[in-house]
Every structure is written in C-alpha cells, then in structure tokens.
Protein backbone atom coordinates (compact mmCIF):
# COMPACT_ATOMS: atom_id res chain seq x y z
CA UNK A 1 -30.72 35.87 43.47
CA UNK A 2 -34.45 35.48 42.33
CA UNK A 3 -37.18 37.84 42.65
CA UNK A 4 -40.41 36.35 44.15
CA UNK A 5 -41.74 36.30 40.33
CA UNK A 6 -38.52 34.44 39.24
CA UNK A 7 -36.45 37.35 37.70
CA UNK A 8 -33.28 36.44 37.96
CA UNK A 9 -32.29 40.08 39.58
CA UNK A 10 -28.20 39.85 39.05
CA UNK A 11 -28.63 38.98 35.65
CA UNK A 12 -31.30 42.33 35.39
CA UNK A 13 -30.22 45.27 33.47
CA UNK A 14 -31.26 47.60 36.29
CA UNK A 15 -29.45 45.32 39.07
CA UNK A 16 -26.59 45.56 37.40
CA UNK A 17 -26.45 49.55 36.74
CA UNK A 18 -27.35 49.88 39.78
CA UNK A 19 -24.63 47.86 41.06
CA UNK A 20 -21.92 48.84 38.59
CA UNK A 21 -23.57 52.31 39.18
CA UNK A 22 -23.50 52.34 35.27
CA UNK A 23 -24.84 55.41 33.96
CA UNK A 24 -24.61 53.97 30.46
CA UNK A 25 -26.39 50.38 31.18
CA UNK A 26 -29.16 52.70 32.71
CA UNK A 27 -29.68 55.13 29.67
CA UNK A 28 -29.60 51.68 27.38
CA UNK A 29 -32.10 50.12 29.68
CA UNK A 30 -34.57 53.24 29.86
CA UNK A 31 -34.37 53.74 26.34
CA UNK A 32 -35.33 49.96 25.69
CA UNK A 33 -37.82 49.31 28.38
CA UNK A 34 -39.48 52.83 27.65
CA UNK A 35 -39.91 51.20 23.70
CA UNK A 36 -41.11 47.49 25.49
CA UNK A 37 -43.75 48.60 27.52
CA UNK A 38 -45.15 51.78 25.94
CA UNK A 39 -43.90 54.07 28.30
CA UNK A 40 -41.41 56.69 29.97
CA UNK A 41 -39.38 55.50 31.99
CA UNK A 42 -36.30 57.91 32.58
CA UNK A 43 -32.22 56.36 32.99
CA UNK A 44 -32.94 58.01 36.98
CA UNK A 45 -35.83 55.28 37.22
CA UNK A 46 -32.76 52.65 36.35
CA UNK A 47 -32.22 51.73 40.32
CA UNK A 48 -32.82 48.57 42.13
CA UNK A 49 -31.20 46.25 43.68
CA UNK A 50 -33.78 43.45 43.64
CA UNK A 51 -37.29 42.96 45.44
CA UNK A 52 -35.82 41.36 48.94
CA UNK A 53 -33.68 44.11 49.50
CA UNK A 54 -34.10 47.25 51.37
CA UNK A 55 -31.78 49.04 49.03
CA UNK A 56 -33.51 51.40 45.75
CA UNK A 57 -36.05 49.25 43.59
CA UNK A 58 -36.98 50.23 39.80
CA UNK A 59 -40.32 52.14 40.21
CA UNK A 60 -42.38 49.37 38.87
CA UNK A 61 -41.03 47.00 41.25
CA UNK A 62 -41.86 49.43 44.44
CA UNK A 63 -45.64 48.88 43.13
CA UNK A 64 -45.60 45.28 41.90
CA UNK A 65 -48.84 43.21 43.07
CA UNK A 66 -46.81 40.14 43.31
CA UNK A 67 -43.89 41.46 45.75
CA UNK A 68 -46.62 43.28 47.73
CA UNK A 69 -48.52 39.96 47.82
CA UNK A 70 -45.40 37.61 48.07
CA UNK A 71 -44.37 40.20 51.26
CA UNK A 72 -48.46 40.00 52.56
CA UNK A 73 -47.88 35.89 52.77
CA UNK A 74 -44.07 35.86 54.44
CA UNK A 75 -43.02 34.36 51.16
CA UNK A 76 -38.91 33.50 51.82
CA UNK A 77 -37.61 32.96 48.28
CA UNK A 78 -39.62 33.11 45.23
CA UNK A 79 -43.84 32.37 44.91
CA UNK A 80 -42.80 28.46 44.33
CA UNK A 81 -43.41 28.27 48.00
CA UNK A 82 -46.71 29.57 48.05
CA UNK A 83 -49.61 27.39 48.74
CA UNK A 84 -51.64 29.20 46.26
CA UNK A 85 -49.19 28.65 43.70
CA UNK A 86 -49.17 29.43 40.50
CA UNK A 87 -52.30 32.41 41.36
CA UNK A 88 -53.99 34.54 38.70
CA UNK A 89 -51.79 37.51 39.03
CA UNK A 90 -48.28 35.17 38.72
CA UNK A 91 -49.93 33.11 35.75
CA UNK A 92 -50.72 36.89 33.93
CA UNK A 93 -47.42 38.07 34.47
CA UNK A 94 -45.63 34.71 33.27
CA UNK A 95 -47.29 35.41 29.92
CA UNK A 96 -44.39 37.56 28.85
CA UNK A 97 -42.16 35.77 30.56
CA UNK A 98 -41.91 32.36 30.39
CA UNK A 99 -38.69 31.52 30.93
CA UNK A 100 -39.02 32.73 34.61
CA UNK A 101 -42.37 31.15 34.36
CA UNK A 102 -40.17 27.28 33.96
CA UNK A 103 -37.76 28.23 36.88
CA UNK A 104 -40.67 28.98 39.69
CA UNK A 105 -42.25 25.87 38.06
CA UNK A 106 -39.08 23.56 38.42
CA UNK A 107 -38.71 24.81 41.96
CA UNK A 108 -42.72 24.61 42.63
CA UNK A 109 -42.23 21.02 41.58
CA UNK A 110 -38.81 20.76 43.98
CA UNK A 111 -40.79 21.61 47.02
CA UNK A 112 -44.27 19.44 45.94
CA UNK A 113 -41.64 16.49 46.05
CA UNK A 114 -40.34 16.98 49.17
CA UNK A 115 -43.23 17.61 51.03
C-alpha cells in the first residue's frame, strides 16, 4: 500500500491510528512529528488512511503537491509510472526520505525494463 511518493502508508504511524483508531499512537505521533517538522500538529490531525483513498487524510497529505500532481496526471500506483519521473518536486521531497526515494526508483527501473 504505497503512496504516490512511496510512503509505505500501512507501515505509517497515522495509517495505523487511524486504523487501530489508536488514540495513543496518535498523541505519540503528534507529539513527534510536531518536534520533526517545527510545527503543531494536534493528536486530532492524526487521521488518514493513505493518499488513494477517499477515507480522512493527515492534513498535510490533503495539500501535498505531489498527490495533487500524481491525481492531475491519472497516476495508478506510485510516481514510478510517470513519464516525468523523478520531477523537481519528488527529487525535493526524497531528500528526507530516501529510503522511499530507492523503492519508487526500483519500481521506476521495473517499468523502464518492461517497456
């Protein structure tokens, strides 16, 4: 279950409050990403349940320029598949993480090969 970015959404902290409905995981997940990225985010903002559902999505994921981008180009899967792969605003993002950054890479390569 991979976002478009290459999160790997069940193994996500928010997923899986969300999913557990884990109103511990959420307050240990706000209070942590709140100290990573500098910001607020609050143990209600601890809801998603990953960018190609319909269902509740953190609040940064409602407004990230990759889903809305990945959505724009009828992307199926993950941005491996897109033509303009690996774009400015993936490359940026895979700076802090680049262990999503190998997996859309492997599969990037998967799909070059069969084409």
């Amino acid at each position: 279950m991979l976002a478009f970015c290459g999160i790997d959404c069940a193994n996500c902290p928010a997923y899986i409050a969300t999913y557990e409905n884990n109103d511990r995981l959420r307050t240990e997940t706000a209070a942590k990403w709140s100290e990573m990225f500098h910001s607020s985010i609050k143990k209600e903002d601890i809801n998603c349940l990953g960018c190609h559902s319909g269902g509740p999505l953190f609040s940064y994921c409602k407004e990230c320029g990759i889903r809305k981008c990945a959505l724009e180009q009828k992307i199926k899967e993950t941005c491996a598949e897109c033509a303009d792969y690996s774009c400015q605003l993936l490359t940026e993002f895979h700076k802090m993480l680049q262990e999503e950054k190998k997996i859309l890479d492997r599969l990037h390569s998967e799909i070059e090969m069969r084409s």
